[in-house]
PDB file of N, CA and C in Angstrom:
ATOM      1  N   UNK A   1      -5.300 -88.751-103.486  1.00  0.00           N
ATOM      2  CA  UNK A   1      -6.741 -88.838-103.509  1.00  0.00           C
ATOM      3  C   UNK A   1      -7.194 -90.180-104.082  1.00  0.00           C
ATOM      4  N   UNK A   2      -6.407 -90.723-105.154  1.00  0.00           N
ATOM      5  CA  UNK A   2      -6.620 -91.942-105.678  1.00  0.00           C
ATOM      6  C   UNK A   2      -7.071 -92.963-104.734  1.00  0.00           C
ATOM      7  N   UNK A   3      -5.528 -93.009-104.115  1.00  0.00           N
ATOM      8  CA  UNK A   3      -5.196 -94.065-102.493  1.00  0.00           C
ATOM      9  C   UNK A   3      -6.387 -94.223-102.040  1.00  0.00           C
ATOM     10  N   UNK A   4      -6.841 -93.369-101.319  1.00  0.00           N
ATOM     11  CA  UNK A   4      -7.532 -93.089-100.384  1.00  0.00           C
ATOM     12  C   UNK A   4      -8.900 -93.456-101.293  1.00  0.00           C
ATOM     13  N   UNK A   5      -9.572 -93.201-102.421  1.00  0.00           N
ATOM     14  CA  UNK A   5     -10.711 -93.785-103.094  1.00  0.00           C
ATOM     15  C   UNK A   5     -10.683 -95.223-102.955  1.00  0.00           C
ATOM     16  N   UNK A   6      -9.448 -95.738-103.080  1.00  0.00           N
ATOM     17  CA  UNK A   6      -9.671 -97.461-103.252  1.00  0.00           C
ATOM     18  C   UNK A   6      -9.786 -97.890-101.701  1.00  0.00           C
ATOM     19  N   UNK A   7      -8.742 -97.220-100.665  1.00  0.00           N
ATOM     20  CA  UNK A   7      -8.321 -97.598 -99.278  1.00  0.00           C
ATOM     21  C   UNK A   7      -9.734 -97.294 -98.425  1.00  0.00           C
ATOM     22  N   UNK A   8     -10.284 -96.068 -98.561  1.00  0.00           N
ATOM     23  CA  UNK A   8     -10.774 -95.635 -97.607  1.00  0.00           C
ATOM     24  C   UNK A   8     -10.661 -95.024 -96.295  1.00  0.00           C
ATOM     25  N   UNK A   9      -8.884 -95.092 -96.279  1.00  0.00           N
ATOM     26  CA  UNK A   9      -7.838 -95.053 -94.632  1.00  0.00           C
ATOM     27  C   UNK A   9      -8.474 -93.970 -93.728  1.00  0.00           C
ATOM     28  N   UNK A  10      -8.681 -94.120 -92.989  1.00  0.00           N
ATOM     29  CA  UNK A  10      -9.136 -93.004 -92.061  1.00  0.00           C
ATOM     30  C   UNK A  10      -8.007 -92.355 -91.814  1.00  0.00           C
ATOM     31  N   UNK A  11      -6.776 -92.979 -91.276  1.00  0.00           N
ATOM     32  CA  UNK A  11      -5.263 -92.813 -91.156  1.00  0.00           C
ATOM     33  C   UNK A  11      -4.996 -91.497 -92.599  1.00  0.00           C
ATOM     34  N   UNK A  12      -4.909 -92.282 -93.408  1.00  0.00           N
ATOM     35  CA  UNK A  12      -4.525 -91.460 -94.700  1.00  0.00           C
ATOM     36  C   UNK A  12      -5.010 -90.397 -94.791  1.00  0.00           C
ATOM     37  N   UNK A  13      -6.581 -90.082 -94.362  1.00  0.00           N
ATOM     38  CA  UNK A  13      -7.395 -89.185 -94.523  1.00  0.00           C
ATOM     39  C   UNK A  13      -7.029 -88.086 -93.680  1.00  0.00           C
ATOM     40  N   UNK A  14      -6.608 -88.409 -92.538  1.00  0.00           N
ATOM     41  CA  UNK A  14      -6.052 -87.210 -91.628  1.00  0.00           C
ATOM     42  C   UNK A  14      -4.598 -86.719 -91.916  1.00  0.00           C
ATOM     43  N   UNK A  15      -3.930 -87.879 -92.175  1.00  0.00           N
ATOM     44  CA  UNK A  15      -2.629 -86.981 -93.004  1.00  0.00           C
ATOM     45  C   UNK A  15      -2.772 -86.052 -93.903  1.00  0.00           C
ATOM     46  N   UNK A  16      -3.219 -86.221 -95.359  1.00  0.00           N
ATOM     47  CA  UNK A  16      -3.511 -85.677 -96.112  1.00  0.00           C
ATOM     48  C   UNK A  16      -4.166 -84.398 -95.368  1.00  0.00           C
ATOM     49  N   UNK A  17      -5.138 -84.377 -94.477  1.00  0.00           N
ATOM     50  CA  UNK A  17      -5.545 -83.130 -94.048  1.00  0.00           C
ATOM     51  C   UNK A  17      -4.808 -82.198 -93.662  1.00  0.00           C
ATOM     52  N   UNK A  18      -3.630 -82.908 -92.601  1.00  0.00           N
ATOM     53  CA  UNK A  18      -2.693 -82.052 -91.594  1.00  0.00           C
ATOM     54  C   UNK A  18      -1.715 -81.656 -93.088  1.00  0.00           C
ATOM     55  N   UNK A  19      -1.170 -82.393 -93.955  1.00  0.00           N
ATOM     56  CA  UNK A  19       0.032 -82.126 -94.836  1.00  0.00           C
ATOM     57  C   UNK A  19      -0.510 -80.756 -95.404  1.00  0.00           C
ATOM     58  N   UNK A  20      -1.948 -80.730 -96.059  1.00  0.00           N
ATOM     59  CA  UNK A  20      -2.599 -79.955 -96.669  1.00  0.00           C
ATOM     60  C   UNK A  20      -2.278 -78.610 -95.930  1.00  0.00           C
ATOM     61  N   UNK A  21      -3.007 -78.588 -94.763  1.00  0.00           N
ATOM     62  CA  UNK A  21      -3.159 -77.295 -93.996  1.00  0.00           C
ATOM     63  C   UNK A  21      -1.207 -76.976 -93.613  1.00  0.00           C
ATOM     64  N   UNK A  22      -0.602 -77.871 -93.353  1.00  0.00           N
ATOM     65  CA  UNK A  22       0.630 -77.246 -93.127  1.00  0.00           C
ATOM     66  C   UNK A  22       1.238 -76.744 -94.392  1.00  0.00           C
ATOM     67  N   UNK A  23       1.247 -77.312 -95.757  1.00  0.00           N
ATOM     68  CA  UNK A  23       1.596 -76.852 -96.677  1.00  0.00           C
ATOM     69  C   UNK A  23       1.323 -75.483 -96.964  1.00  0.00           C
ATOM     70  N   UNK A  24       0.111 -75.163 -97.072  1.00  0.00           N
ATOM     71  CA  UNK A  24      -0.893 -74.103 -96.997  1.00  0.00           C
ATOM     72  C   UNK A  24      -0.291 -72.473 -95.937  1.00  0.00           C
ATOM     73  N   UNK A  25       0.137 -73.008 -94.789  1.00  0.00           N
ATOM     74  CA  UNK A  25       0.708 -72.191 -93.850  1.00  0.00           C
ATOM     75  C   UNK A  25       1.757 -71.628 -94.456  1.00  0.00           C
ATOM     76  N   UNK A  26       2.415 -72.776 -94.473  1.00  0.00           N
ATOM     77  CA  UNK A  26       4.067 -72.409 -94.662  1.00  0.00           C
ATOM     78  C   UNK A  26       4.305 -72.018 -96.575  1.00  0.00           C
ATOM     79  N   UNK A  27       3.366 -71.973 -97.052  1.00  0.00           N
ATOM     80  CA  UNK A  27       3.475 -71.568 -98.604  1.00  0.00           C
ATOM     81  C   UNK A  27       4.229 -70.204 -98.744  1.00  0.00           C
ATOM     82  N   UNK A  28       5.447 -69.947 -99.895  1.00  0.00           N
ATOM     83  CA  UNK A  28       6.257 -69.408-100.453  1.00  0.00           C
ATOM     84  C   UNK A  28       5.488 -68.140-101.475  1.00  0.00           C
ATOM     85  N   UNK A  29       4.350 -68.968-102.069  1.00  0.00           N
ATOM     86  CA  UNK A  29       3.871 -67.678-102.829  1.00  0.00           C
ATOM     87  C   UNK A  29       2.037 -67.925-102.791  1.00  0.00           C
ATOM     88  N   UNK A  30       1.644 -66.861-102.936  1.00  0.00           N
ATOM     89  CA  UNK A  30       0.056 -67.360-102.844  1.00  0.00           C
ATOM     90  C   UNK A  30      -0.538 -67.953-103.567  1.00  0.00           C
ATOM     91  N   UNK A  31      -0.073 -68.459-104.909  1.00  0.00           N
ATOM     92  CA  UNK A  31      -0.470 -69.535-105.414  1.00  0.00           C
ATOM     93  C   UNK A  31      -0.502 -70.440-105.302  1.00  0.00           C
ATOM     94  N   UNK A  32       0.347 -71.009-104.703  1.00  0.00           N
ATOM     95  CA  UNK A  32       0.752 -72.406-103.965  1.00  0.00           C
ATOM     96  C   UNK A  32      -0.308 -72.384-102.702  1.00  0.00           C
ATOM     97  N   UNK A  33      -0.740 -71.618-101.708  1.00  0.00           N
ATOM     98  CA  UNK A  33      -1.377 -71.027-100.896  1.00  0.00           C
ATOM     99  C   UNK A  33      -3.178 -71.201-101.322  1.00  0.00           C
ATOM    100  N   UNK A  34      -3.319 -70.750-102.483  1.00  0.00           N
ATOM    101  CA  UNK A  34      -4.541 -70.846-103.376  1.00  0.00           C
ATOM    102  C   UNK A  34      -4.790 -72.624-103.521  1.00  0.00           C
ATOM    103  N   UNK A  35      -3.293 -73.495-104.014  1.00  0.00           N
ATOM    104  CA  UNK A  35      -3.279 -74.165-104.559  1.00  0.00           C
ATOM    105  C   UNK A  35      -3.748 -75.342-103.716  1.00  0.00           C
ATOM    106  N   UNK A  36      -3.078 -74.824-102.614  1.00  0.00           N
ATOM    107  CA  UNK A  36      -3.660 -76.225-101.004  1.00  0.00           C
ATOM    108  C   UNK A  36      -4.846 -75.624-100.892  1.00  0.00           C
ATOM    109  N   UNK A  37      -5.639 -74.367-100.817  1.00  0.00           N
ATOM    110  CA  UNK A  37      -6.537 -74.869-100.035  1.00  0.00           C
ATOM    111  C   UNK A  37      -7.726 -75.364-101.155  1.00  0.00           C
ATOM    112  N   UNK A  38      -7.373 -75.221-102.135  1.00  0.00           N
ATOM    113  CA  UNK A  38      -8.425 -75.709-103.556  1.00  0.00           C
ATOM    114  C   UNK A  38      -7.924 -77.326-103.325  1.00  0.00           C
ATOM    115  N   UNK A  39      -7.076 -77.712-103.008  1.00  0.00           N
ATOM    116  CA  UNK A  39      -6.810 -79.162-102.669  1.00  0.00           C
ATOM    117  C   UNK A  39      -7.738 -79.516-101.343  1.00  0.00           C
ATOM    118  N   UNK A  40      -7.301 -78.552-100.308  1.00  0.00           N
ATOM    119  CA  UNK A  40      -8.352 -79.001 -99.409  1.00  0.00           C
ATOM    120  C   UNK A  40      -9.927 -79.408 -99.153  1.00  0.00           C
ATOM    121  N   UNK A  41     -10.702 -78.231-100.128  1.00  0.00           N
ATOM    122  CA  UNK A  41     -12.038 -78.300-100.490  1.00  0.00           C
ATOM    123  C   UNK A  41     -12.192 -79.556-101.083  1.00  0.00           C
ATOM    124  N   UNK A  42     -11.653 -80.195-102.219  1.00  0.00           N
ATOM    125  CA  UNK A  42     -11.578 -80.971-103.352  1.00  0.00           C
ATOM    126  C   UNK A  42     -11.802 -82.376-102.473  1.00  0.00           C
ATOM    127  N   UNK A  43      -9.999 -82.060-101.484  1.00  0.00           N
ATOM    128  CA  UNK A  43     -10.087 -83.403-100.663  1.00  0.00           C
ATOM    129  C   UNK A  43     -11.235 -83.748 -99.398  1.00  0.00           C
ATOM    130  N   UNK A  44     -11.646 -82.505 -98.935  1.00  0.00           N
ATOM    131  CA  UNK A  44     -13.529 -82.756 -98.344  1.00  0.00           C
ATOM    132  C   UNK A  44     -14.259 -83.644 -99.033  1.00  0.00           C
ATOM    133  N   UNK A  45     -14.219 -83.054-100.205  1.00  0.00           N
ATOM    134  CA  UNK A  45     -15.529 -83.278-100.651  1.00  0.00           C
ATOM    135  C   UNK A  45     -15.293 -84.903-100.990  1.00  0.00           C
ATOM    136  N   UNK A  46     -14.080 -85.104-101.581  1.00  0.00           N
ATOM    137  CA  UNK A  46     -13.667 -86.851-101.255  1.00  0.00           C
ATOM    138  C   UNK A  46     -14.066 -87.492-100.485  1.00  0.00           C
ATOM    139  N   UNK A  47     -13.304 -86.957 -99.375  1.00  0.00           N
ATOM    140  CA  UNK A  47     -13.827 -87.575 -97.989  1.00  0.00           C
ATOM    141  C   UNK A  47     -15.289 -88.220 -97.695  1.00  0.00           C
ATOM    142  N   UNK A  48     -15.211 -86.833 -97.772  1.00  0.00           N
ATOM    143  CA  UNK A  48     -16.831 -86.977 -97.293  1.00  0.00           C
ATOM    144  C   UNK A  48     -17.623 -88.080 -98.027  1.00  0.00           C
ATOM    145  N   UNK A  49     -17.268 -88.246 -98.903  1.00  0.00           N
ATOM    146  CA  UNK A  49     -18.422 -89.157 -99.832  1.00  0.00           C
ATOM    147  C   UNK A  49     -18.167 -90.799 -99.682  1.00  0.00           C
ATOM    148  N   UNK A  50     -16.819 -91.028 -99.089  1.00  0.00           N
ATOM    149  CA  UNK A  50     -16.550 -92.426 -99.327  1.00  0.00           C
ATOM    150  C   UNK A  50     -16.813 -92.380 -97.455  1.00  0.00           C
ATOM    151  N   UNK A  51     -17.168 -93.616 -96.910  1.00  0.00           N
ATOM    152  CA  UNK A  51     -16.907 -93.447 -95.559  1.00  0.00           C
ATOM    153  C   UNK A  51     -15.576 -94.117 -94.876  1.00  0.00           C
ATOM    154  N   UNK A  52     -15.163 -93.916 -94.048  1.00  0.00           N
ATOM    155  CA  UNK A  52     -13.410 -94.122 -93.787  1.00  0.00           C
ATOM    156  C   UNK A  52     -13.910 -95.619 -93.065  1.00  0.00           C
ATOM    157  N   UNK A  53     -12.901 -96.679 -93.223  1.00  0.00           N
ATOM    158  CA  UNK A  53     -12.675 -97.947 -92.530  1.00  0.00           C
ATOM    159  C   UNK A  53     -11.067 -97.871 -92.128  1.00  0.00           C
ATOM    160  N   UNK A  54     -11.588 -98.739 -91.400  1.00  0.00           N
ATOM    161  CA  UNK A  54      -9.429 -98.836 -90.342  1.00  0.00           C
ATOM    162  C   UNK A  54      -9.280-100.210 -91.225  1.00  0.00           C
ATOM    163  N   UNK A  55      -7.653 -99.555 -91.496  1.00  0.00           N
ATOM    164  CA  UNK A  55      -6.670-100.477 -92.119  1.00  0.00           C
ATOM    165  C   UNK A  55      -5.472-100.537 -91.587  1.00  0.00           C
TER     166      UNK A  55
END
């Protein structure tokens, strides 16, 4: 999330999305499960606020 505050990557931004949601799928216990998608919201709301430039 850091990265991506200074970068802005649009690139980065969609990884992080896809890693998120696959993590999330394939999670072992539901905390971990809990744990991506409270990452996911978090990393929206990142997103959203900085606007993405290509690097």
């Amino acid at each position: 999330m850091h990265r991506y505050q200074q970068t802005g990557c649009s690139t980065l931004a969609r990884m992080v999305e896809q890693h998120l949601r696959w993590m999330q799928a394939r999670a072992s216990s539901p905390a971990l499960a809990q744990a991506c998608q409270r990452l996911t919201v978090e990393w929206h709301a990142l997103s959203a606020t900085r606007p993405a430039t290509l690097h």
